[in-house]
C-alpha atoms as a PDB file:
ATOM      1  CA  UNK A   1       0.000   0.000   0.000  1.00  0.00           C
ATOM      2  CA  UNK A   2       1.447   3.018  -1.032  1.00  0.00           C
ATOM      3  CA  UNK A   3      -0.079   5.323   1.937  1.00  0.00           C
ATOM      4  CA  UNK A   4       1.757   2.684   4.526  1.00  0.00           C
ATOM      5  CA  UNK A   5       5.469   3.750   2.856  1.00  0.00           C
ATOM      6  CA  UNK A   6       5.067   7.547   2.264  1.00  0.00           C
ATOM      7  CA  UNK A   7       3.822  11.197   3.994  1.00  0.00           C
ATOM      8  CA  UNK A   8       1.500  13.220   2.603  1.00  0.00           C
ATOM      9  CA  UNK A   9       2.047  16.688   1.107  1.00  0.00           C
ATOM     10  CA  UNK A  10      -0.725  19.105   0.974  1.00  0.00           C
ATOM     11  CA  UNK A  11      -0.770  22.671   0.804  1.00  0.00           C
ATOM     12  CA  UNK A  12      -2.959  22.733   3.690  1.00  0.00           C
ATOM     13  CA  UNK A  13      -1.732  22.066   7.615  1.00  0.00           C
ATOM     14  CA  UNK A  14      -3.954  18.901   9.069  1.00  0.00           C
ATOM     15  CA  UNK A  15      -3.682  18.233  12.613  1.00  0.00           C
ATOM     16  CA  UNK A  16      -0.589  15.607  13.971  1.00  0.00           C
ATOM     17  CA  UNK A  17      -4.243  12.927  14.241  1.00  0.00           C
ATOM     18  CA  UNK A  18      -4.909  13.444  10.629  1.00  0.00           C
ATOM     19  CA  UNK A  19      -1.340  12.922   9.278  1.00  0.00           C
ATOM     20  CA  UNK A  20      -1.380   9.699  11.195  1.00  0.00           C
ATOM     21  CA  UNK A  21      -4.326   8.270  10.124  1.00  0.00           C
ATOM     22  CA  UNK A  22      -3.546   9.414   6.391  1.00  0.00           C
ATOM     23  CA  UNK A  23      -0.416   8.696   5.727  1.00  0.00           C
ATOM     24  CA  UNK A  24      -1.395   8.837   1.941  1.00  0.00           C
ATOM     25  CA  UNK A  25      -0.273   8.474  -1.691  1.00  0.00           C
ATOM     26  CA  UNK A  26       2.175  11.027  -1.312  1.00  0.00           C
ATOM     27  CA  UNK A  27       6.016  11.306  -2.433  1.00  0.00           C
ATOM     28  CA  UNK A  28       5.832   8.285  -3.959  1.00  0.00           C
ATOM     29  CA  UNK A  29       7.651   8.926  -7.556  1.00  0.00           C
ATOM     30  CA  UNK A  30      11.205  10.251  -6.966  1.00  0.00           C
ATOM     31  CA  UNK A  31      11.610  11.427 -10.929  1.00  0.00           C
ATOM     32  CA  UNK A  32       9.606  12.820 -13.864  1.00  0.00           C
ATOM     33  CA  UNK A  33      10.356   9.828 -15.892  1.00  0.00           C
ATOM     34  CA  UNK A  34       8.493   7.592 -13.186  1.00  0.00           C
ATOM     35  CA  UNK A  35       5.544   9.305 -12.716  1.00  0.00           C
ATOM     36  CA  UNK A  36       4.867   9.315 -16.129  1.00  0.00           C
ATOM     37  CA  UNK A  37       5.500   6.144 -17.056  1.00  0.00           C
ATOM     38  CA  UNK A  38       3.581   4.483 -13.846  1.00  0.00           C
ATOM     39  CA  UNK A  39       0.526   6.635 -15.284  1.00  0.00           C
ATOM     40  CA  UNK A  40       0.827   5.728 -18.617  1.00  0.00           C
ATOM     41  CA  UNK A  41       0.466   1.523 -17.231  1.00  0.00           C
ATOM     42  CA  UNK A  42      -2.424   2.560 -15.323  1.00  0.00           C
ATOM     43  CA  UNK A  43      -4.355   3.941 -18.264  1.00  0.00           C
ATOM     44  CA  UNK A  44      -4.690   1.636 -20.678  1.00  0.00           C
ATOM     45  CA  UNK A  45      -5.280   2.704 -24.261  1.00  0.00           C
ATOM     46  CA  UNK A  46      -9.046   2.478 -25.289  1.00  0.00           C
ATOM     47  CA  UNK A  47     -10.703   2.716 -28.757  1.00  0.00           C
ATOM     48  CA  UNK A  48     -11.064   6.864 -29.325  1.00  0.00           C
ATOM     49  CA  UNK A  49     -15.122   6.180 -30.106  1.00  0.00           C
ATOM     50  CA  UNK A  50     -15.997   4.530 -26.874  1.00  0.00           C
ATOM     51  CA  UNK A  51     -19.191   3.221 -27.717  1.00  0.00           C
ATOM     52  CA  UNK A  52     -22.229   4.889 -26.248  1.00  0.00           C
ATOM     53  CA  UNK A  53     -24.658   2.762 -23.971  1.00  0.00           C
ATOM     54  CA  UNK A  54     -27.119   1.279 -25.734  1.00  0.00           C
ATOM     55  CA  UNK A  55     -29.589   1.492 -23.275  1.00  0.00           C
ATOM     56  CA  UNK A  56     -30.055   4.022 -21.338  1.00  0.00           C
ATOM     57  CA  UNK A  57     -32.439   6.339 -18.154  1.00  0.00           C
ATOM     58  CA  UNK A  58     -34.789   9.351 -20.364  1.00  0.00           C
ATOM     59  CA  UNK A  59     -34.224  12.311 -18.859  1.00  0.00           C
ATOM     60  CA  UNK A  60     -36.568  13.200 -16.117  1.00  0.00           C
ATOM     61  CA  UNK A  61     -38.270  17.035 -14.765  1.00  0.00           C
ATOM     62  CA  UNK A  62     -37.689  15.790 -10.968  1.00  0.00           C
ATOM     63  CA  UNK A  63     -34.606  17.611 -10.527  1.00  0.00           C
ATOM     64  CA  UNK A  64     -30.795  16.320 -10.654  1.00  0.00           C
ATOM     65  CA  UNK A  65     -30.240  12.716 -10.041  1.00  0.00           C
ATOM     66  CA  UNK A  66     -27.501  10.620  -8.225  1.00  0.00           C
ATOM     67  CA  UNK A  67     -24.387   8.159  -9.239  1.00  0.00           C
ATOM     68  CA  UNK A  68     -22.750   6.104  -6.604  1.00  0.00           C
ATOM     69  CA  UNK A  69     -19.111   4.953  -8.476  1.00  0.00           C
ATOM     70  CA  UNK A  70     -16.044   3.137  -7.217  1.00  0.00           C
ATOM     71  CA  UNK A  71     -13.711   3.185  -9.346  1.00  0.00           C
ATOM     72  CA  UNK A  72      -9.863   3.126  -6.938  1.00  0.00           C
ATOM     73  CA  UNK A  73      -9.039   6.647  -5.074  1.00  0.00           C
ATOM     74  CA  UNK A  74     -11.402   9.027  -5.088  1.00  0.00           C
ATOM     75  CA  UNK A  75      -9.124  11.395  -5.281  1.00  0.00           C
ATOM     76  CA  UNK A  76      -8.879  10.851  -8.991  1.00  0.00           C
ATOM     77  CA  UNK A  77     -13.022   9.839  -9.789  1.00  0.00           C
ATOM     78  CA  UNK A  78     -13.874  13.029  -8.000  1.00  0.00           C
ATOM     79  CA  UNK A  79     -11.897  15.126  -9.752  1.00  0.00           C
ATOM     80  CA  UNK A  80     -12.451  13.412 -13.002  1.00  0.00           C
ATOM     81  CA  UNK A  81     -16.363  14.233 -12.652  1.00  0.00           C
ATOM     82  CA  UNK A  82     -15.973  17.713 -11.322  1.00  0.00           C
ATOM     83  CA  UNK A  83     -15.116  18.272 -14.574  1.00  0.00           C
ATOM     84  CA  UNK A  84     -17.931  17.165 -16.366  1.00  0.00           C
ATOM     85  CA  UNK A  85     -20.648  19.426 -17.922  1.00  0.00           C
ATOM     86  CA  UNK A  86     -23.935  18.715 -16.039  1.00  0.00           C
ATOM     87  CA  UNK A  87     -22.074  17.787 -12.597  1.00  0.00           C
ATOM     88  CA  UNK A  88     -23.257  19.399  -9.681  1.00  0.00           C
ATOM     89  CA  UNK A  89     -21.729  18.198  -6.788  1.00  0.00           C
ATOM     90  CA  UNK A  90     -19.175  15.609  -6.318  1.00  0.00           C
ATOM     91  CA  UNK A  91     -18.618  14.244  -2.593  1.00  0.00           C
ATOM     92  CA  UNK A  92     -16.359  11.286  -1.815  1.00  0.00           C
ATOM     93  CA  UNK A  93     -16.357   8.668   1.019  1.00  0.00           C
ATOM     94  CA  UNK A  94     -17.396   5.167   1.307  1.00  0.00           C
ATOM     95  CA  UNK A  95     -20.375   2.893   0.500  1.00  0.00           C
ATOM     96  CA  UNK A  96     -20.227  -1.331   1.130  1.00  0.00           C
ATOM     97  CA  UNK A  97     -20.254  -1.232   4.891  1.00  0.00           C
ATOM     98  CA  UNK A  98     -21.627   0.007   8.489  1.00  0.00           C
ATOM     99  CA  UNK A  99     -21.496   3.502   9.458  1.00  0.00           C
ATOM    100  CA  UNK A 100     -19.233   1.958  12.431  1.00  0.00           C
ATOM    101  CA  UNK A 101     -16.285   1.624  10.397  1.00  0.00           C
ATOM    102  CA  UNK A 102     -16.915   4.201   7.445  1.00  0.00           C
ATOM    103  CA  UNK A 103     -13.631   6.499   8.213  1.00  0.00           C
ATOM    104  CA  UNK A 104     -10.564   6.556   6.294  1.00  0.00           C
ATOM    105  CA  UNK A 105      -8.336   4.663   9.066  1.00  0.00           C
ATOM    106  CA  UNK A 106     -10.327   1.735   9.064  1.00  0.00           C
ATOM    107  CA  UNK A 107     -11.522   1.112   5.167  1.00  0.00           C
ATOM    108  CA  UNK A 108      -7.415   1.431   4.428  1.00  0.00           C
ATOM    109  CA  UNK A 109      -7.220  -2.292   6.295  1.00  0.00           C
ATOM    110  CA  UNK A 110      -9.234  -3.296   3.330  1.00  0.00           C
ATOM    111  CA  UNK A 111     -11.473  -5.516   6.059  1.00  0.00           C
ATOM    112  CA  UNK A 112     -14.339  -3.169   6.443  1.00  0.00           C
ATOM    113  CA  UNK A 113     -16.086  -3.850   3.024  1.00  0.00           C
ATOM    114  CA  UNK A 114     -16.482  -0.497   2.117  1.00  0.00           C
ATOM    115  CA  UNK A 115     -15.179   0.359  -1.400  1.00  0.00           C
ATOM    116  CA  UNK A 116     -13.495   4.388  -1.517  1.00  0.00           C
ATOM    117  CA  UNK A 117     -16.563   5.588  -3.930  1.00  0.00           C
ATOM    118  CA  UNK A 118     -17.963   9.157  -5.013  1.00  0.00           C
ATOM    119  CA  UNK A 119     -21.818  10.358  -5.006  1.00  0.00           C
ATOM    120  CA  UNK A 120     -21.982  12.259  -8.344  1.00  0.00           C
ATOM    121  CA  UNK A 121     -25.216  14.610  -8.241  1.00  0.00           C
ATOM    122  CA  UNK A 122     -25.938  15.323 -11.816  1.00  0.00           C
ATOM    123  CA  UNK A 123     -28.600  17.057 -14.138  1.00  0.00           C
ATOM    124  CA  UNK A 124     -30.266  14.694 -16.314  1.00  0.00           C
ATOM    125  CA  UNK A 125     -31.336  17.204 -18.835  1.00  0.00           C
ATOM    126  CA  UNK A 126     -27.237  17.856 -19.315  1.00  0.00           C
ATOM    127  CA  UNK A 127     -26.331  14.344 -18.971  1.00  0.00           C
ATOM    128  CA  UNK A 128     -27.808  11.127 -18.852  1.00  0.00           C
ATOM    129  CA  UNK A 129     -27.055   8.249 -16.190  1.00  0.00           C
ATOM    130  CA  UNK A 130     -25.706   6.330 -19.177  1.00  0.00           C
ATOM    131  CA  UNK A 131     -23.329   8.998 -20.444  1.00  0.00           C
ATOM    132  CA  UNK A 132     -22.305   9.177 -16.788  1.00  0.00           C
ATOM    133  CA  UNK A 133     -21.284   5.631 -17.202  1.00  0.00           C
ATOM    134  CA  UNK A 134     -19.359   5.934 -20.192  1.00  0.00           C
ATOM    135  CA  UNK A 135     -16.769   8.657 -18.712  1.00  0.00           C
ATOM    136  CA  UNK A 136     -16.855   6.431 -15.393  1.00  0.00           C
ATOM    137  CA  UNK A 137     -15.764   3.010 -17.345  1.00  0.00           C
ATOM    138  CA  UNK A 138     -13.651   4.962 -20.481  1.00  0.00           C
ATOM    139  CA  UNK A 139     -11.426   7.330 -18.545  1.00  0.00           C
ATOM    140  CA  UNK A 140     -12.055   7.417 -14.946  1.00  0.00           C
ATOM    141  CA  UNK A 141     -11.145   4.692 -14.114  1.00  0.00           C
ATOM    142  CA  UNK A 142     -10.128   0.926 -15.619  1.00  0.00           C
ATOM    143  CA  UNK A 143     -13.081  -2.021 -14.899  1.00  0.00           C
ATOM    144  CA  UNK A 144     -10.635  -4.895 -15.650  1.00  0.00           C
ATOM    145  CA  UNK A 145      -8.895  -4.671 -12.471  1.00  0.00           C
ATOM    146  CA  UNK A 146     -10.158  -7.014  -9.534  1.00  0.00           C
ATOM    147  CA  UNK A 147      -9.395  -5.750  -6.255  1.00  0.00           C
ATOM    148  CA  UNK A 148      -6.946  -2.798  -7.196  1.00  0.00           C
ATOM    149  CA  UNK A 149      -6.567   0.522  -9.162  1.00  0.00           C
ATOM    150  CA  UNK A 150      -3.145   1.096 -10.497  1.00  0.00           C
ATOM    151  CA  UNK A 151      -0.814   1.250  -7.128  1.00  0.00           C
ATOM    152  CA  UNK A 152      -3.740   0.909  -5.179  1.00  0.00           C
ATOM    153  CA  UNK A 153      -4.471  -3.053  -3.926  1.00  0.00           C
ATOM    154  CA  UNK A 154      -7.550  -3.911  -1.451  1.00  0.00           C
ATOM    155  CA  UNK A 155     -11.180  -4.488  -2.132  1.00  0.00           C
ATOM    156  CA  UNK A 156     -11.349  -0.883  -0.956  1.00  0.00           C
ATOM    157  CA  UNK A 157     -10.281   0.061  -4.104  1.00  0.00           C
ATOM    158  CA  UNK A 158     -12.420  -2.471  -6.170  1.00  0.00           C
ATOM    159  CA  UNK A 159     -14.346  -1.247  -9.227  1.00  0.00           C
ATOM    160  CA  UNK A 160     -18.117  -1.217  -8.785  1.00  0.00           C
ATOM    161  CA  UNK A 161     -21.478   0.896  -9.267  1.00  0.00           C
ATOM    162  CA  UNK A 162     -24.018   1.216  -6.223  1.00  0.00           C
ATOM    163  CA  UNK A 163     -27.358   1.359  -7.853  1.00  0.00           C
ATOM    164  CA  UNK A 164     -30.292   3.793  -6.555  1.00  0.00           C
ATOM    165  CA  UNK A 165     -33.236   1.710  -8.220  1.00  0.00           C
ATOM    166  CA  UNK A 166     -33.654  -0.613 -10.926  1.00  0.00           C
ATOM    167  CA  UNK A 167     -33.609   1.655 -13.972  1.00  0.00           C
ATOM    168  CA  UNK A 168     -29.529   2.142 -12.735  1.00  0.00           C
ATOM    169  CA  UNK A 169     -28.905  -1.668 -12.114  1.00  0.00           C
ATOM    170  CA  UNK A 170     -30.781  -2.634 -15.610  1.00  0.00           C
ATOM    171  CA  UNK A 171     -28.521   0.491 -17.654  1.00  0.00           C
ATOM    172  CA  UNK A 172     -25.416  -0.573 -15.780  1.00  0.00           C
ATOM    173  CA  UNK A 173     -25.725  -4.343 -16.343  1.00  0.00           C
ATOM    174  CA  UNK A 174     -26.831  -4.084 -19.859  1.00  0.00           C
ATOM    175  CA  UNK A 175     -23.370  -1.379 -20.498  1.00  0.00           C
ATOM    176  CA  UNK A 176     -21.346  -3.675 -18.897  1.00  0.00           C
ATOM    177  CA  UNK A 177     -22.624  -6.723 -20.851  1.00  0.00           C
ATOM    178  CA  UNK A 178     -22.347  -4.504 -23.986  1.00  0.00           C
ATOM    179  CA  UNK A 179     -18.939  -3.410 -23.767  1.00  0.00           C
ATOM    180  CA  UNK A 180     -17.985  -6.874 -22.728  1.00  0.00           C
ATOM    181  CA  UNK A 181     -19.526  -8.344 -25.689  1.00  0.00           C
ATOM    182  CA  UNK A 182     -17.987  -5.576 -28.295  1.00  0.00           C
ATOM    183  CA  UNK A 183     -14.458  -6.477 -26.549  1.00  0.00           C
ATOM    184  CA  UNK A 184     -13.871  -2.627 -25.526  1.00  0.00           C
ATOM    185  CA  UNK A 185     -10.642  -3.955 -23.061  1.00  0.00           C
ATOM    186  CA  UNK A 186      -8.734  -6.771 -22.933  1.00  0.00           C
ATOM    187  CA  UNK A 187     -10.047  -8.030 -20.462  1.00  0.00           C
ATOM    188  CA  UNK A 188     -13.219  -9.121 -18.975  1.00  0.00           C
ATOM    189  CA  UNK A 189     -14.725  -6.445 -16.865  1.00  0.00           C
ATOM    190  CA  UNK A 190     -15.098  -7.380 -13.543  1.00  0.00           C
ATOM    191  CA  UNK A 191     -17.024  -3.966 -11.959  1.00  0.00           C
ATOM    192  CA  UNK A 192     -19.493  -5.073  -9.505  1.00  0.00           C
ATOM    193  CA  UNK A 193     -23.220  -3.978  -9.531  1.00  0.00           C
ATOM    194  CA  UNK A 194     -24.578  -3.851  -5.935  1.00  0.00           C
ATOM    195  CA  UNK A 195     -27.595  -1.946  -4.701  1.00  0.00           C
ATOM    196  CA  UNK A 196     -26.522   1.082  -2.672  1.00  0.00           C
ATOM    197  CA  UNK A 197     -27.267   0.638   0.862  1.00  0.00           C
ATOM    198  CA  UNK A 198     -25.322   3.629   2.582  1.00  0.00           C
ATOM    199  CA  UNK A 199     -23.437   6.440   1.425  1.00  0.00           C
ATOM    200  CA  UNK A 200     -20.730   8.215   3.508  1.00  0.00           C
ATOM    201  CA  UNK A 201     -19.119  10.766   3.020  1.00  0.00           C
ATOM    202  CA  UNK A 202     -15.299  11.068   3.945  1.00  0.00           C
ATOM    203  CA  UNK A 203     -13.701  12.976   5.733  1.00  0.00           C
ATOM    204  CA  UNK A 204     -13.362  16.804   4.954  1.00  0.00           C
ATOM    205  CA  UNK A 205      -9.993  17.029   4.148  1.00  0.00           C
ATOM    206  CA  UNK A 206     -10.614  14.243   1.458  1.00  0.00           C
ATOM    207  CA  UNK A 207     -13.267  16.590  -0.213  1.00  0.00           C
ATOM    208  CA  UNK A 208     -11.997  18.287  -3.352  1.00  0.00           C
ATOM    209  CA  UNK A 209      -8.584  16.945  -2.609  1.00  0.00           C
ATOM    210  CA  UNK A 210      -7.038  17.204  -6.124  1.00  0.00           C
ATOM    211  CA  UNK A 211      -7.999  20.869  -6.428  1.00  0.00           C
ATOM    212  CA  UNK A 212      -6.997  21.576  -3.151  1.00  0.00           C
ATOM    213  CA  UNK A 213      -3.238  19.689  -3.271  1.00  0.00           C
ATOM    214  CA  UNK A 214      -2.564  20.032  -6.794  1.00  0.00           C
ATOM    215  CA  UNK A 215       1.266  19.634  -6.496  1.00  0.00           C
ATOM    216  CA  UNK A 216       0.962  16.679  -3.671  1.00  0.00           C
ATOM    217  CA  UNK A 217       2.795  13.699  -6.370  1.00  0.00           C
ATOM    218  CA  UNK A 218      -0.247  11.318  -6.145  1.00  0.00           C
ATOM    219  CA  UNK A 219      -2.358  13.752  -7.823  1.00  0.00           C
ATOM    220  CA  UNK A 220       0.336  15.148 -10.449  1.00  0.00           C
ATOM    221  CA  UNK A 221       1.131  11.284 -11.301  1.00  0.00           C
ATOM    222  CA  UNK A 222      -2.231   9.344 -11.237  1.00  0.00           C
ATOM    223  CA  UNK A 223      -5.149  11.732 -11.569  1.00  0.00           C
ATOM    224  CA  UNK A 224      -3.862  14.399 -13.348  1.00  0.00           C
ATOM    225  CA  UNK A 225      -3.289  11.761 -16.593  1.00  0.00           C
ATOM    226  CA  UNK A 226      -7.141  10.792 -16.082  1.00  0.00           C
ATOM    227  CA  UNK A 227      -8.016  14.518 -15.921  1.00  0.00           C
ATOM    228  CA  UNK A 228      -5.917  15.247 -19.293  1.00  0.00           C
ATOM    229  CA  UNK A 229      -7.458  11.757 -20.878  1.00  0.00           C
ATOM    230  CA  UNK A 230     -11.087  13.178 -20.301  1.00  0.00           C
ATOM    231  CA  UNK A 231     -10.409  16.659 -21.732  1.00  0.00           C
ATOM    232  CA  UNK A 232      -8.997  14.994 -24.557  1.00  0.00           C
ATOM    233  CA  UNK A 233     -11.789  12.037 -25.127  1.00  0.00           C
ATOM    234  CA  UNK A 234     -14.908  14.552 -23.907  1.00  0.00           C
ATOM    235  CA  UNK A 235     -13.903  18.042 -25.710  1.00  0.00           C
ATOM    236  CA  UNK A 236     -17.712  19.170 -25.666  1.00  0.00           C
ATOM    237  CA  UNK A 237     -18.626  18.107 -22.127  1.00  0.00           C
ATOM    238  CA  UNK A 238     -15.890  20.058 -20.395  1.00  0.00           C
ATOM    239  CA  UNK A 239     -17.308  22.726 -17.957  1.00  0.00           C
ATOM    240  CA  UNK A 240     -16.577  25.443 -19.697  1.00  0.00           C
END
C-alpha cells in the first residue's frame, strides 16, 4: 500500500491525528520519468469512439439525479467528474459497509467492506445516467482490475457501481454486458453492480482533494493523466 510507505504533502496544515491516520499516496515517484511512465500503465489505451450505452435512463423534470461509483481513489473519480458538464456536486467517502467503520483509518485495512466511492449529483437534462457511465468506465477509471486501481491493492479500491433503483442496475448491467460483448478492453470487466445501501461521506480534508493539493505527487502522477485523458476524449462536455 502506497499510503503505509510515504507522507503526505498538501498545501494545507492537518492536525498531527490526521497525518497519522492518512499517511497517503504522497512522495511516492522520486523522478519525472516515473511518474509518467507508472501513469501511462495505469491507463490503458481504449478505442477513441468509446461506444455509447445502448440502453439508457430518459431524462426526467424531478430535478438532478444521483451516481454512486467506485472506481480506486477518489481522489482521482472526483476530480475526473468535477469536470464534467452537467455535474453538480461531487462528494467522496465510502459505500459497502456500516457507518461503524466508514472512516478513512479503518476502510485502508481493506477488512471493512467499504469500497473508496464518489456520489456524483448530476442534471439529467445535461447528462444522462448512461453517459455518466461511459466517462466512469472509459477514462475514470479501468473495470478490468479485480481488487486494485493502479498502485492501489484492497477491495477498498475495487471497481463497482451502487445502484439507486432498478432503472440504474438494468442500464449498468446491460453497459457492462455490452462493452464486454464488443471487446472494448482486454479483459473481462469485472465492476461489480450492488444496490446502494449507505453512502458516507469522507472525511473533509478528502473533499476536493485534487484541487486543493494540486502539487501533492499522487495527484500530479495518477489523476492528473485521467483529468488530461477526459479533456482529450470529452472536448464538448468540459465545464466550460
Amino acid at each position: 500500500m502506497w499510503e503505509k510507505l510515504y507522507p503526505v504533502e498538501t498545501t494545507e496544515v492537518p492536525s498531527a491525528a490526521v497525518l497519522r491516520i492518512v499517511l497517503i499516496k504522497g512522495t511516492m515517484f522520486r523522478t519525472t520519468f516515473f511518474a509518467t511512465a507508472l501513469s501511462l500503465l495505469i491507463l490503458p489505451a481504449f478505442a477513441a469512439d468509446f461506444p455509447d450505452p445502448v440502453q439508457d435512463i430518459p431524462s426526467s423534470k424531478s430535478g438532478n439525479q444521483r451516481a454512486v461509483l467506485a472506481g480506486g481513489c477518489f481522489w482521482c473519480t472526483e476530480i475526473v467528474f468535477l469536470h464534467i458538464e452537467g455535474v453538480k456536486e461531487v462528494i467522496s467517502g465510502y459505500s459497502g459497509g456500516t457507518k461503524e467503520t466508514a472512516n478513512y483509518k479503518a476502510v485502508s485495512t481493506g477488512k471493512t467492506g467499504h469500497a473508496e466511492c464518489i456520489e456524483v449529483t448530476f442534471d439529467p437534462k445535461v447528462i444522462s445516467y448512461g453517459q455518466i457511465l461511459k466517462v466512469f468506465f472509459d477514462v475514470a477509471h479501468d473495470p478490468t482490475q479485480l481488487n486494485r486501481q493502479g498502485p492501489d491493492h484492497g477491495p477498498q479500491y475495487r471497481s463497482a457501481i451502487f445502484y439507486l433503483d432498478d432503472a440504474q442496475k438494468n442500464v449498468a448491467e446491460a453497459y457492462i454486458k455490452q462493452l464486454d460483448t464488443a471487446k472494448v478492453y482486454p479483459h473481462p470487466i469485472v465492476t461489480k453492480v450492488d444496490k446502494l445501501e449507505h453512502f458516507y461521506p469522507a472525511e473533509e480534508y478528502h473533499q476536493n482533494f485534487c484541487r486543493r493539493n494540486p502539487n501533492n505527487s499522487y495527484v500530479r502522477a495518477i489523476a492528473n493523466p485521467k483529468v488530461e485523458k477526459t479533456k482529450k476524449q470529452y472536448p464538448d462536455r468540459i465545464k466550460k
